[in-house]
PDB file of N, CA and C in Angstrom:
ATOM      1  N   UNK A   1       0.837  -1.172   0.000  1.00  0.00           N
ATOM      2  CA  UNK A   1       0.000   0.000   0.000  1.00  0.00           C
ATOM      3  C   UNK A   1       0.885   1.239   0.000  1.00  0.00           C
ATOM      4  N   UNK A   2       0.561   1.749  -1.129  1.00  0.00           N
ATOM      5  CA  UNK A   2       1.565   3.575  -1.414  1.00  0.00           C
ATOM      6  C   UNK A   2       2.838   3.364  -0.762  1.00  0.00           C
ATOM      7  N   UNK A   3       3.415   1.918  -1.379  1.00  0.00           N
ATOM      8  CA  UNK A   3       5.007   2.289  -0.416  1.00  0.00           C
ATOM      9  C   UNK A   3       5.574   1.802   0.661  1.00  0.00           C
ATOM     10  N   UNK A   4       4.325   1.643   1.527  1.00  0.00           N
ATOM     11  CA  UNK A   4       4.393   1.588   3.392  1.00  0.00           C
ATOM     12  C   UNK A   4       3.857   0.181   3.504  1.00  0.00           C
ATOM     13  N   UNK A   5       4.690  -0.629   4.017  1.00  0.00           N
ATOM     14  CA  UNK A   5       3.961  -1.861   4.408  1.00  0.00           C
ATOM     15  C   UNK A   5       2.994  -2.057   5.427  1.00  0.00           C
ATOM     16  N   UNK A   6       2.048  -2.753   5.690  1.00  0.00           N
ATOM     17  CA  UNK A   6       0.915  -2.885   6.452  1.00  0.00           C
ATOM     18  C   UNK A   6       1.209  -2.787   8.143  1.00  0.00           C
ATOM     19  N   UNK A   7       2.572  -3.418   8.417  1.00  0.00           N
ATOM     20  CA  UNK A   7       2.906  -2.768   9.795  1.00  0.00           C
ATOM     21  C   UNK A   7       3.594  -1.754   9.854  1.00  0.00           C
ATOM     22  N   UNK A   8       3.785  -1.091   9.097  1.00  0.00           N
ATOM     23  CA  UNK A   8       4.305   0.549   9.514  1.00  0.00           C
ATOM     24  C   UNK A   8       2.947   1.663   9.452  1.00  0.00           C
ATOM     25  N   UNK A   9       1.991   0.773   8.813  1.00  0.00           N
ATOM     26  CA  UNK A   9       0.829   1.502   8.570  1.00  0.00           C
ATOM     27  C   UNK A   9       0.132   1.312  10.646  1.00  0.00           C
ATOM     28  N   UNK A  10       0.073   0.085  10.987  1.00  0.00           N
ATOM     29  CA  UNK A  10      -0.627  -0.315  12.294  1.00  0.00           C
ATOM     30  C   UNK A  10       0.185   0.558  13.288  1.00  0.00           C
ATOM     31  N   UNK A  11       1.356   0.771  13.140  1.00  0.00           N
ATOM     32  CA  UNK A  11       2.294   1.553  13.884  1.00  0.00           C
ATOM     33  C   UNK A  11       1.961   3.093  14.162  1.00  0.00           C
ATOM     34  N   UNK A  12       1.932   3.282  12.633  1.00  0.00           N
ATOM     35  CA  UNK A  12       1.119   4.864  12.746  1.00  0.00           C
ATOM     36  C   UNK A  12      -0.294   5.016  13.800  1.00  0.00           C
ATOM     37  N   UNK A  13      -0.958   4.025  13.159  1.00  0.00           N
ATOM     38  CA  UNK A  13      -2.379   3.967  13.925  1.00  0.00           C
ATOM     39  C   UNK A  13      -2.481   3.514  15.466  1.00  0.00           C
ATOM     40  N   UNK A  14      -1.406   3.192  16.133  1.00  0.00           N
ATOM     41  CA  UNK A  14      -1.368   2.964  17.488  1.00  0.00           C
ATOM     42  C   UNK A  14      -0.303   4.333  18.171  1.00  0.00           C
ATOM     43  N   UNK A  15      -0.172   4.994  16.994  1.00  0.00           N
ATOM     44  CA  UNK A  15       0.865   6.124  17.590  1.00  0.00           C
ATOM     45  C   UNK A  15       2.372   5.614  18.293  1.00  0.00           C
ATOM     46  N   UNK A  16       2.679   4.671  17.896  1.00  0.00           N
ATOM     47  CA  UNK A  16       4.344   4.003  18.213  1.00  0.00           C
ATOM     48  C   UNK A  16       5.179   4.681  17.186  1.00  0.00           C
ATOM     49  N   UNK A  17       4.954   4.907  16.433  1.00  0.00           N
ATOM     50  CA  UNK A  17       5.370   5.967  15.004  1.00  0.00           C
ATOM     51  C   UNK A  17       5.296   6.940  14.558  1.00  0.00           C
ATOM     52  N   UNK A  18       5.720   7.942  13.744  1.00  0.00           N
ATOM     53  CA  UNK A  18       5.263   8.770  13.477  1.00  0.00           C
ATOM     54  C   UNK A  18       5.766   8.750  11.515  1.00  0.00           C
ATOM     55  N   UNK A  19       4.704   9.176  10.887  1.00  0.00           N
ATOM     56  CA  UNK A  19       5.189   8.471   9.290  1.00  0.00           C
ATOM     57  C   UNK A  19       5.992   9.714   9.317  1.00  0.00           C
ATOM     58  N   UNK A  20       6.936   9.369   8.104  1.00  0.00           N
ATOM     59  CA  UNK A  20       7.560  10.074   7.186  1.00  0.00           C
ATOM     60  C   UNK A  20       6.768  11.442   6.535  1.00  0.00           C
ATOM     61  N   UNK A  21       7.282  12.352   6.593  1.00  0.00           N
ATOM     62  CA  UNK A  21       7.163  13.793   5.902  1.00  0.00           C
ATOM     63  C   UNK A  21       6.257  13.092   4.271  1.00  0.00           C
ATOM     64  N   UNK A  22       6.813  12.155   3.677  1.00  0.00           N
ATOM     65  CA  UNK A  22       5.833  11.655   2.361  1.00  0.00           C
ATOM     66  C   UNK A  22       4.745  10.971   2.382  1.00  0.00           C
ATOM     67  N   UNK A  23       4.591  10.328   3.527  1.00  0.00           N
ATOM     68  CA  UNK A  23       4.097   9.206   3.718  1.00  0.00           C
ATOM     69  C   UNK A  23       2.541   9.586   3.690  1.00  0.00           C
ATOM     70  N   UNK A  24       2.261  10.654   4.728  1.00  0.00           N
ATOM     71  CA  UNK A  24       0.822  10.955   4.849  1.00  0.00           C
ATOM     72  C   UNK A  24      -0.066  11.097   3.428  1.00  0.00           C
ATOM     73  N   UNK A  25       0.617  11.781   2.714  1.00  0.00           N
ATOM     74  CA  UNK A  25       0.165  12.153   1.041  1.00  0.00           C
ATOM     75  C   UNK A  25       0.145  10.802   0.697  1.00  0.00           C
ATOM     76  N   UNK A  26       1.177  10.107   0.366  1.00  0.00           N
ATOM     77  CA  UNK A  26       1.043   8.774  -0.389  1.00  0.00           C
ATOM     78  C   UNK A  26      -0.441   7.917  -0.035  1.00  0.00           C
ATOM     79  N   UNK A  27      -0.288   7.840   1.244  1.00  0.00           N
ATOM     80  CA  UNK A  27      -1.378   7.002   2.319  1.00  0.00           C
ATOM     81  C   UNK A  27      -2.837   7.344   1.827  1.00  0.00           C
ATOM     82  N   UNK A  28      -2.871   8.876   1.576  1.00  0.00           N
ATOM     83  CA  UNK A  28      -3.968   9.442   1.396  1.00  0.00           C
ATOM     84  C   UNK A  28      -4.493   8.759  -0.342  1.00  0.00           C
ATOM     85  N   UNK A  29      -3.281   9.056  -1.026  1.00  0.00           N
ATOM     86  CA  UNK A  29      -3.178   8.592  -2.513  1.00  0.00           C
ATOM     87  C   UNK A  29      -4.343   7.196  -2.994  1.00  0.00           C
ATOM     88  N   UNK A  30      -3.731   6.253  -2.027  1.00  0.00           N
ATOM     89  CA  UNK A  30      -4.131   4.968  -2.047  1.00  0.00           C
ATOM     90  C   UNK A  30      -4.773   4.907  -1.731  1.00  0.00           C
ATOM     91  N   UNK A  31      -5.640   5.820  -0.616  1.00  0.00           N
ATOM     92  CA  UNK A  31      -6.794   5.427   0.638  1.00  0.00           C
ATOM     93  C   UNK A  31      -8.009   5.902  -0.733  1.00  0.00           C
ATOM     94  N   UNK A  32      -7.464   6.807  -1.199  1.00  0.00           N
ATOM     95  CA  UNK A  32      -8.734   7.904  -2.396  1.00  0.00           C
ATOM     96  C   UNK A  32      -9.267   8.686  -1.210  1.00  0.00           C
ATOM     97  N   UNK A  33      -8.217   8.873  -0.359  1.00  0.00           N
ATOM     98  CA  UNK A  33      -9.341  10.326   0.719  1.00  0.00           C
ATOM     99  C   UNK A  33      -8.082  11.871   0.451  1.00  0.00           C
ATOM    100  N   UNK A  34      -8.529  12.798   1.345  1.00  0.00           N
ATOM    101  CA  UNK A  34      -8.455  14.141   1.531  1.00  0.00           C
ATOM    102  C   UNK A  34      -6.939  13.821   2.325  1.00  0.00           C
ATOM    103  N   UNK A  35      -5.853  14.546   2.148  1.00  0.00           N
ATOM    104  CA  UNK A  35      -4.758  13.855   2.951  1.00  0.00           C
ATOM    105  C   UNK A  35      -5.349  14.760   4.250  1.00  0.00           C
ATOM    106  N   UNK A  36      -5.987  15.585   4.528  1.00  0.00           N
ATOM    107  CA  UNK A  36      -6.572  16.302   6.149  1.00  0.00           C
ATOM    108  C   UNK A  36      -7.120  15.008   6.521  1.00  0.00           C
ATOM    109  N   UNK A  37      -7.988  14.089   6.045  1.00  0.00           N
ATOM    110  CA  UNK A  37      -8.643  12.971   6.853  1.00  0.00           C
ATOM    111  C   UNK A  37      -7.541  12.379   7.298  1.00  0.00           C
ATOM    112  N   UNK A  38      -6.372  12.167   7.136  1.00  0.00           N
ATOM    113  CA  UNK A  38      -5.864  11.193   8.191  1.00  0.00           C
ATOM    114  C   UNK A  38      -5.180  12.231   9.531  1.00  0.00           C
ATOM    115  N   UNK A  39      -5.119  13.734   9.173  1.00  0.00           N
ATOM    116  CA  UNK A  39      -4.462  14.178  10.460  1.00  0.00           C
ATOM    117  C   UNK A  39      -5.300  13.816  11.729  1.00  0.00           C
ATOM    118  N   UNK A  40      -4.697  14.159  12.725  1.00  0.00           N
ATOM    119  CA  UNK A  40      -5.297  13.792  13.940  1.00  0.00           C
ATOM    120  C   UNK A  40      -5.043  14.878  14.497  1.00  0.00           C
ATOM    121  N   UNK A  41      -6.000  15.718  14.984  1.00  0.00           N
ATOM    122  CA  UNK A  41      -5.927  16.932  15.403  1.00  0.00           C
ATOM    123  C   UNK A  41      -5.984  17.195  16.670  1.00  0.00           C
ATOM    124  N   UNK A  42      -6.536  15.701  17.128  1.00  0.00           N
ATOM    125  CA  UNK A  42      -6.608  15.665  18.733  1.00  0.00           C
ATOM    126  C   UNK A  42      -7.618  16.864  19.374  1.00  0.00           C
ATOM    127  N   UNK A  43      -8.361  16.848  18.602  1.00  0.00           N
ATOM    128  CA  UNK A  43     -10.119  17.542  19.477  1.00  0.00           C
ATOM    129  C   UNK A  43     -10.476  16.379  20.642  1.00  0.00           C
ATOM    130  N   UNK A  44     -10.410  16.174  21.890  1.00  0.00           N
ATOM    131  CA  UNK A  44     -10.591  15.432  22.630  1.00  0.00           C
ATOM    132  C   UNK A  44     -11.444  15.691  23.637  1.00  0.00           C
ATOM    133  N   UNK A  45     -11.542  17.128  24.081  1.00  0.00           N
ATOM    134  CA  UNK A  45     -12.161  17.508  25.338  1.00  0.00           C
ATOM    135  C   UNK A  45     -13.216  18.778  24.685  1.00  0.00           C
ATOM    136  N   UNK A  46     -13.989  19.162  25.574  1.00  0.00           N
ATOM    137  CA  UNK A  46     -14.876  20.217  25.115  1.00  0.00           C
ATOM    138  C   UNK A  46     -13.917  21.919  24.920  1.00  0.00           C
ATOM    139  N   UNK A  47     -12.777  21.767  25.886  1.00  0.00           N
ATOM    140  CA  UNK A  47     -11.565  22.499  25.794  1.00  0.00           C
ATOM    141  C   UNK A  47     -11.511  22.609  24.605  1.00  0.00           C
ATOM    142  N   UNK A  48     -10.932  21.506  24.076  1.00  0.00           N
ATOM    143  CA  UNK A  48      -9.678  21.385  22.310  1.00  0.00           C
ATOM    144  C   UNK A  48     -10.921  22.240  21.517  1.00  0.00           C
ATOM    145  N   UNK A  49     -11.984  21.641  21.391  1.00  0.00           N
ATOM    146  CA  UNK A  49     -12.931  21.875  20.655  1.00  0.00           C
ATOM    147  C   UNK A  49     -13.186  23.329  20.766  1.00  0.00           C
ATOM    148  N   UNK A  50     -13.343  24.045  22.140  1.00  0.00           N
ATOM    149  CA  UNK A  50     -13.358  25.163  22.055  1.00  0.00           C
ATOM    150  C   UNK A  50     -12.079  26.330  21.306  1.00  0.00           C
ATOM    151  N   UNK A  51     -11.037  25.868  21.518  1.00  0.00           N
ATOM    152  CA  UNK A  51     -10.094  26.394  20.688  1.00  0.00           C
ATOM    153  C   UNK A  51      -9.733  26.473  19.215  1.00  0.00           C
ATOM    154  N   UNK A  52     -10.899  25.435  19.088  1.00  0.00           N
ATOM    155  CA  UNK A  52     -10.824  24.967  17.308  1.00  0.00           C
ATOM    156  C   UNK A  52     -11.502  25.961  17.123  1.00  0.00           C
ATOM    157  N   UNK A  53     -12.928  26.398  17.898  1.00  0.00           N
ATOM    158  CA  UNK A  53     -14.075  27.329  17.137  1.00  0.00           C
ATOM    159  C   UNK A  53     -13.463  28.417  17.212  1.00  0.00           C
ATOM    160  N   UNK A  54     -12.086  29.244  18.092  1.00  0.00           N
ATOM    161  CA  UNK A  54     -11.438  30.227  18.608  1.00  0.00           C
ATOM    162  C   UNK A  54     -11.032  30.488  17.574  1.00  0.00           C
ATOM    163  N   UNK A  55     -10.226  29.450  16.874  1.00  0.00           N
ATOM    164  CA  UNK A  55      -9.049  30.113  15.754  1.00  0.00           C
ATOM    165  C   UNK A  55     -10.511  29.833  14.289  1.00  0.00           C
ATOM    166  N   UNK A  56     -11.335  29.425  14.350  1.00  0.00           N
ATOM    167  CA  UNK A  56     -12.157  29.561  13.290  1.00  0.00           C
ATOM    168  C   UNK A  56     -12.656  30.989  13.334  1.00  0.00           C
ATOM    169  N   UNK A  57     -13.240  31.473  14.385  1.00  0.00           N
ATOM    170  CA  UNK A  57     -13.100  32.674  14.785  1.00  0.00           C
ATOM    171  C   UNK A  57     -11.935  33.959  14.402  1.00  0.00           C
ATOM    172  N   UNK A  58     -11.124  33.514  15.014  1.00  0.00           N
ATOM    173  CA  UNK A  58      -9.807  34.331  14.250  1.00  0.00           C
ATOM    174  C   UNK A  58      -9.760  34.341  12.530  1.00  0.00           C
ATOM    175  N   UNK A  59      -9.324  33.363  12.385  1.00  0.00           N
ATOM    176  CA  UNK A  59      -9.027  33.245  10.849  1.00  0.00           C
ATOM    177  C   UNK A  59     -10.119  33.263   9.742  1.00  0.00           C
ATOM    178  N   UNK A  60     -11.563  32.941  10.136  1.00  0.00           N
ATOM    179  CA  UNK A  60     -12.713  33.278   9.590  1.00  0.00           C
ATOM    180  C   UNK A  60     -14.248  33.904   9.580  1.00  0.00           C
ATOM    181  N   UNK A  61     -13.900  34.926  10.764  1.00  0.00           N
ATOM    182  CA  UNK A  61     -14.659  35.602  11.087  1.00  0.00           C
ATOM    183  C   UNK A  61     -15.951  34.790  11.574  1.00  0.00           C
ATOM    184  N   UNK A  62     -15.549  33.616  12.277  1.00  0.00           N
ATOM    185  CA  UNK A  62     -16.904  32.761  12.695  1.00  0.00           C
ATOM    186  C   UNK A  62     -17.248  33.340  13.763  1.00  0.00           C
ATOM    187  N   UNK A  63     -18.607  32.895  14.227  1.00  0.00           N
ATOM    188  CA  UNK A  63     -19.108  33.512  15.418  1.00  0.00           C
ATOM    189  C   UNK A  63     -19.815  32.608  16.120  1.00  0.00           C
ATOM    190  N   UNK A  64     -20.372  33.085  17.281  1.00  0.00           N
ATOM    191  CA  UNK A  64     -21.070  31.637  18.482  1.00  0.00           C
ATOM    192  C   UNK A  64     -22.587  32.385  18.139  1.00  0.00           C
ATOM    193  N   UNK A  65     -23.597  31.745  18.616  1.00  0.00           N
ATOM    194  CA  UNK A  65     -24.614  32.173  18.275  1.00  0.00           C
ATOM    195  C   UNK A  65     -25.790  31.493  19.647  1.00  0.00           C
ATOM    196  N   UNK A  66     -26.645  31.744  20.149  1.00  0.00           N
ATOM    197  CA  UNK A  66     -27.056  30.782  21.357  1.00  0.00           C
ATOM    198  C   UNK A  66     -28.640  31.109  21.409  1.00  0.00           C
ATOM    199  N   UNK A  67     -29.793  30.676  21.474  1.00  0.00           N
ATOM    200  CA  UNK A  67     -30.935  30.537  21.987  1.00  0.00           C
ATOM    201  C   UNK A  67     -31.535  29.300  22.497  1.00  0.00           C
ATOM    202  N   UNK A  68     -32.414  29.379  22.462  1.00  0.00           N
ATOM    203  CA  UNK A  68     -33.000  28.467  23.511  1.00  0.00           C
ATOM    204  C   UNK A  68     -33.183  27.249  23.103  1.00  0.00           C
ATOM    205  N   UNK A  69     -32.959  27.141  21.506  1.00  0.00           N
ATOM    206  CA  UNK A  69     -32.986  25.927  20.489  1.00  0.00           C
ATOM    207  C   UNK A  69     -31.350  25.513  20.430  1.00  0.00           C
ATOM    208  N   UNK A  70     -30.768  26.347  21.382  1.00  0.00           N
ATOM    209  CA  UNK A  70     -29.250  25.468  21.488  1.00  0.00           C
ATOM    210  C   UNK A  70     -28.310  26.336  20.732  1.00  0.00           C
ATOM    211  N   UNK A  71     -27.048  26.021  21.021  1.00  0.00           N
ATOM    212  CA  UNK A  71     -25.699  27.034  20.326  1.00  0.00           C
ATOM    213  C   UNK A  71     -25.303  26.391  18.939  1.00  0.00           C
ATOM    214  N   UNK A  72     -24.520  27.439  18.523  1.00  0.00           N
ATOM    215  CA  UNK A  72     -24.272  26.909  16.902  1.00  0.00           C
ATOM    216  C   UNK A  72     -23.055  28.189  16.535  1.00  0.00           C
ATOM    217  N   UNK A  73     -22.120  27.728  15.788  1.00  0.00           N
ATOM    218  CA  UNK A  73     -21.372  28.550  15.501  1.00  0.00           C
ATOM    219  C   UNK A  73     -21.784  28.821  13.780  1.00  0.00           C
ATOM    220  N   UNK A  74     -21.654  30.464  13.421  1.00  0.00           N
ATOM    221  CA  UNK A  74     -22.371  30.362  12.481  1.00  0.00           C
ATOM    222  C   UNK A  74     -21.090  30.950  11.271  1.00  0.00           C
ATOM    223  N   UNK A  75     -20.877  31.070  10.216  1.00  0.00           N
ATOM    224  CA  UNK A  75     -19.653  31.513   9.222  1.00  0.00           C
ATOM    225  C   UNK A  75     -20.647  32.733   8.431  1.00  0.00           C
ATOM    226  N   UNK A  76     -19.714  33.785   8.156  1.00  0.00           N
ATOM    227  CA  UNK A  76     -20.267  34.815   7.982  1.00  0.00           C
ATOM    228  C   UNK A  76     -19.995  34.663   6.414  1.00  0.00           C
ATOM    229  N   UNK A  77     -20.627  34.693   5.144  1.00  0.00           N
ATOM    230  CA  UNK A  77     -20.247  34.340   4.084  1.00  0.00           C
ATOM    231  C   UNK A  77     -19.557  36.497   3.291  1.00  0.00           C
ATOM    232  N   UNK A  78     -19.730  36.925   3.629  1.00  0.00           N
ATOM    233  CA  UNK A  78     -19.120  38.269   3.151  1.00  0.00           C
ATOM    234  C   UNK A  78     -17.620  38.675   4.171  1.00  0.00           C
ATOM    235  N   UNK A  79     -17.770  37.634   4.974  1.00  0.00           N
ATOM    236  CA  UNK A  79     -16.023  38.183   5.668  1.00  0.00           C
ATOM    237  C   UNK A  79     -15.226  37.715   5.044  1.00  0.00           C
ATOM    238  N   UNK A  80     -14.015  38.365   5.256  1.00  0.00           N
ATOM    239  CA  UNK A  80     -12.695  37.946   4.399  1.00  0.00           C
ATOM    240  C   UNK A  80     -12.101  36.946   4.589  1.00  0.00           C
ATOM    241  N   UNK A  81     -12.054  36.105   3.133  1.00  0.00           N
ATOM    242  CA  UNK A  81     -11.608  34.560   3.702  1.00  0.00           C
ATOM    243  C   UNK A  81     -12.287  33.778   3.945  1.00  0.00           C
ATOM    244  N   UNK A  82     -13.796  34.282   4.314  1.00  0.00           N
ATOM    245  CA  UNK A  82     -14.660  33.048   4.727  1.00  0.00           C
ATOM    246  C   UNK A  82     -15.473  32.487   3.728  1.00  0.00           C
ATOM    247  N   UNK A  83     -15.431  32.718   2.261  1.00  0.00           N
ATOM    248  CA  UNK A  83     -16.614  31.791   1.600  1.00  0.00           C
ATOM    249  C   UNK A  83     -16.066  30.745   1.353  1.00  0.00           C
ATOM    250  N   UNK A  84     -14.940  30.147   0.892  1.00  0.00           N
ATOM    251  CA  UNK A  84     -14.985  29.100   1.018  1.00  0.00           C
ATOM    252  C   UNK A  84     -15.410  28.497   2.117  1.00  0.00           C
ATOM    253  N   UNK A  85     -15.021  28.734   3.297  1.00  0.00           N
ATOM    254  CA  UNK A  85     -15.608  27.923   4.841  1.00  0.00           C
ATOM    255  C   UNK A  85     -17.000  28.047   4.248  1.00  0.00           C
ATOM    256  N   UNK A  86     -17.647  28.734   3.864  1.00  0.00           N
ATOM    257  CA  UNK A  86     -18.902  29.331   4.070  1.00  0.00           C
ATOM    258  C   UNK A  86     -19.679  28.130   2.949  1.00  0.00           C
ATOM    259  N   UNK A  87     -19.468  28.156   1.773  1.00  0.00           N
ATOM    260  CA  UNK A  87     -19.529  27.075   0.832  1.00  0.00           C
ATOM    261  C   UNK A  87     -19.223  25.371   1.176  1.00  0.00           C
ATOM    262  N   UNK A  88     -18.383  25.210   1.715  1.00  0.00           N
ATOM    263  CA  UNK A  88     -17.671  24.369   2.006  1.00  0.00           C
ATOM    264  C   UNK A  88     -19.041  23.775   3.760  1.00  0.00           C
ATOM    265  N   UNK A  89     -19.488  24.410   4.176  1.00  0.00           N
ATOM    266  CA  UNK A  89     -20.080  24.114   5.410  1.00  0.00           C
ATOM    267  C   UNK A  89     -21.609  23.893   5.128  1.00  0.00           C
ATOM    268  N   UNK A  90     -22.044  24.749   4.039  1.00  0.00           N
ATOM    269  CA  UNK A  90     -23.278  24.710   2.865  1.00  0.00           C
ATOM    270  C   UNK A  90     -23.292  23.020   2.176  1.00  0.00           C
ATOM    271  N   UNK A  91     -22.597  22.999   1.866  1.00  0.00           N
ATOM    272  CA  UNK A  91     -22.155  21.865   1.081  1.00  0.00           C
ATOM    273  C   UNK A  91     -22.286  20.660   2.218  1.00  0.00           C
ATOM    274  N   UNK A  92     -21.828  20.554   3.160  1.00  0.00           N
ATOM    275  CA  UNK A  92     -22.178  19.257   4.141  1.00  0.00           C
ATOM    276  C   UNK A  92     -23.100  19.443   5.170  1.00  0.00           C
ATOM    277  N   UNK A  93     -23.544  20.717   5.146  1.00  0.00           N
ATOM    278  CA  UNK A  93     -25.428  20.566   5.389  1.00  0.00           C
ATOM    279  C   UNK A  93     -26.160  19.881   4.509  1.00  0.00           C
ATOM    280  N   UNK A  94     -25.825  20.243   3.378  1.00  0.00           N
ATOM    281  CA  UNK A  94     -26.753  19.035   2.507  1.00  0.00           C
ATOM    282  C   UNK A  94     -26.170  17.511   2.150  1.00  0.00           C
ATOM    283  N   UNK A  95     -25.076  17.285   2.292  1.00  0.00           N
ATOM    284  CA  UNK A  95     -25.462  16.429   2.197  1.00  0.00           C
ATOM    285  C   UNK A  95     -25.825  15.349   3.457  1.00  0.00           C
ATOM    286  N   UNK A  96     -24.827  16.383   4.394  1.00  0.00           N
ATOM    287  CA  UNK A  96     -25.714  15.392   5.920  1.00  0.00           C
ATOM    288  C   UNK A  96     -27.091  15.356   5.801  1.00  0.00           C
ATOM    289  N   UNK A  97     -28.026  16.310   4.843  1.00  0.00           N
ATOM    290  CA  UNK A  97     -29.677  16.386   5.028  1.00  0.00           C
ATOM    291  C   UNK A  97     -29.799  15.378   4.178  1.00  0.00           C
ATOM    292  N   UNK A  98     -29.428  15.104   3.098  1.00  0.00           N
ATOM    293  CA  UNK A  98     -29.480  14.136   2.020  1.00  0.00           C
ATOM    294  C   UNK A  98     -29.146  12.858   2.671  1.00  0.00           C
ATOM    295  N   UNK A  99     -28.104  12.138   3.461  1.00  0.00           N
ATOM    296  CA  UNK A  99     -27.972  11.311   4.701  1.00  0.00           C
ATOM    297  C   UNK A  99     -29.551  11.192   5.523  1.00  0.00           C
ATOM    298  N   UNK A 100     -29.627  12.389   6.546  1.00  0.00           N
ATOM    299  CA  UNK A 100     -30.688  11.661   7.388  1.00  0.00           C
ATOM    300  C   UNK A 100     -31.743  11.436   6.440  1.00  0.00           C
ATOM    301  N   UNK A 101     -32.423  12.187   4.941  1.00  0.00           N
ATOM    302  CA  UNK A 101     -33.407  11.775   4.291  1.00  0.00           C
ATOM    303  C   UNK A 101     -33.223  10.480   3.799  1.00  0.00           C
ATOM    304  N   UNK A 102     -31.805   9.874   4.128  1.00  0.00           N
ATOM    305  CA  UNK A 102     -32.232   8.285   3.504  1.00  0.00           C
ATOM    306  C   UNK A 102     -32.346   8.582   2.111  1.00  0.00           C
ATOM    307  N   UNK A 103     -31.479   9.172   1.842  1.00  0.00           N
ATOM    308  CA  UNK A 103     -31.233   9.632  -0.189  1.00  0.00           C
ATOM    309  C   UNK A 103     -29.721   9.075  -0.262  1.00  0.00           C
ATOM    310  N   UNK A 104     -28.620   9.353   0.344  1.00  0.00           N
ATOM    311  CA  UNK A 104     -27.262   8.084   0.471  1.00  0.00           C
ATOM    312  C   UNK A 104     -27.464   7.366   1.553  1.00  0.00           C
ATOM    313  N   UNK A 105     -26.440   6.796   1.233  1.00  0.00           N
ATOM    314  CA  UNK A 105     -25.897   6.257   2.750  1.00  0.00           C
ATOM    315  C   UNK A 105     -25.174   6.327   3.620  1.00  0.00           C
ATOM    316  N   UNK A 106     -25.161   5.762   4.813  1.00  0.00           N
ATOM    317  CA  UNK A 106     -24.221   6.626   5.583  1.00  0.00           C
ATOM    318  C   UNK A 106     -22.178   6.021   4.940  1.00  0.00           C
ATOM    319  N   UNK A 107     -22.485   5.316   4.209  1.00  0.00           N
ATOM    320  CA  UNK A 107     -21.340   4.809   3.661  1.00  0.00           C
ATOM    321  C   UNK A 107     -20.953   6.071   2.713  1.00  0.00           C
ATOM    322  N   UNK A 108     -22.292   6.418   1.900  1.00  0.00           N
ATOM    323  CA  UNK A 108     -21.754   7.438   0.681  1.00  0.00           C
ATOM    324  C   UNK A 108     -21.476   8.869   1.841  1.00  0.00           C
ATOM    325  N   UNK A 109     -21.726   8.909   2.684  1.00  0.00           N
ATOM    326  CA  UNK A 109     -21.952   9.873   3.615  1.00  0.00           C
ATOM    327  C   UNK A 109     -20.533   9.862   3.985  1.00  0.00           C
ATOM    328  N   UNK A 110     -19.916   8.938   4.616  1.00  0.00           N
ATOM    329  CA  UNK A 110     -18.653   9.049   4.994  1.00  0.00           C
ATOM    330  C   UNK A 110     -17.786   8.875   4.042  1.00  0.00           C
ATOM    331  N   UNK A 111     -18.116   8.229   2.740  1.00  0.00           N
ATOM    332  CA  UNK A 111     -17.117   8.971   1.811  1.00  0.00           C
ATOM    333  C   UNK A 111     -16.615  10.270   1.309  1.00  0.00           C
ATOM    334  N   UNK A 112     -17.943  10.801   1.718  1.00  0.00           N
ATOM    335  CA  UNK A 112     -17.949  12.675   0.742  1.00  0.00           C
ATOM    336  C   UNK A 112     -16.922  13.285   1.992  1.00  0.00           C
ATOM    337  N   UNK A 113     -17.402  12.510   3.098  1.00  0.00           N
ATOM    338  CA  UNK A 113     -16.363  13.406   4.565  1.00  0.00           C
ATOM    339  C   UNK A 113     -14.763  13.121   4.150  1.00  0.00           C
ATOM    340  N   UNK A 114     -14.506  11.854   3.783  1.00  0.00           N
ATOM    341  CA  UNK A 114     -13.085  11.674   3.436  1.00  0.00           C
ATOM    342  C   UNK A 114     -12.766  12.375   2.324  1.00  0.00           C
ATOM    343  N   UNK A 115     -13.617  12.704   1.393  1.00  0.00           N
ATOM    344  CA  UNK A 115     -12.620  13.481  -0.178  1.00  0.00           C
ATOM    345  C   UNK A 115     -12.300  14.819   0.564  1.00  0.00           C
ATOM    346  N   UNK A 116     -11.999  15.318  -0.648  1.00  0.00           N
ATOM    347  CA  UNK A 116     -11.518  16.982  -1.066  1.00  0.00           C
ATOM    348  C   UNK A 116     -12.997  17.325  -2.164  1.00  0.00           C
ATOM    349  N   UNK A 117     -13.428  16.449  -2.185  1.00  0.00           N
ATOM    350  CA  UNK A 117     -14.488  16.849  -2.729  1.00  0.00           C
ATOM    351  C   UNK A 117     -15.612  17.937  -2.270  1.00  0.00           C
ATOM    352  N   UNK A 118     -15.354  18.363  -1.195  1.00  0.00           N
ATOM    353  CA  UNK A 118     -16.661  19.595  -0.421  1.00  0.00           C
ATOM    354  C   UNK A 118     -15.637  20.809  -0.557  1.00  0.00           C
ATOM    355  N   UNK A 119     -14.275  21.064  -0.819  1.00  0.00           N
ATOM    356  CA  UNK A 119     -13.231  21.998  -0.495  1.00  0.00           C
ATOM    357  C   UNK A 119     -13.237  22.512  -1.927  1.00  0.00           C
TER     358      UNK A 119
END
């Protein structure tokens, strides 16, 4: 597989390893996903997560939003930098809606999450 034999691949995935500077791209090559799907970004706690929406915030003018129907961070599509996010977040509202309508599956569902295909 792209190079990497099947235990340097299990290695990566138990974190005893860390691949090669090429490796992630190749991996991705073969997998047919987004080479971002294999980072591990380590969102773990409601913390990490909050810092993710922070620098989405920073870098794309996102914002928190809160009523009584619950919080939501929302992307401003006229700030600078943000339509792609803005497109890109459009784009897997539908098809997560296309998912729960039982129009794919959750297989075709988690494929569209692995491409570069929504970017």
């Amino acid at each position: 597989m792209a190079g990497v034999i099947e235990f340097a691949v299990r290695n990566y995935e138990l974190g005893l390893r860390a691949p090669r500077p090429q490796h992630p791209e190749a991996l991705a090559r073969a997998l047919g996903v987004d080479p971002a799907a294999l980072t591990d970004y380590r969102v773990e706690t409601a913390h990490d997560a909050l810092e993710v929406l922070f620098r989405l915030e920073e870098g794309f003018s996102a914002r928190s939003e809160a009523d009584t129907a619950g919080a939501r961070v929302v992307v401003d599509p006229v700030a600078p930098g943000a339509q792609k996010l803005d497109a890109a977040v459009r784009a897997w509202a539908a098809m997560r809606a296309r998912r729960d309508s039982g129009e794919i599956s959750e297989e075709e569902y988690l494929d569209w999450k692995r491409s570069a295909a929504h970017c």
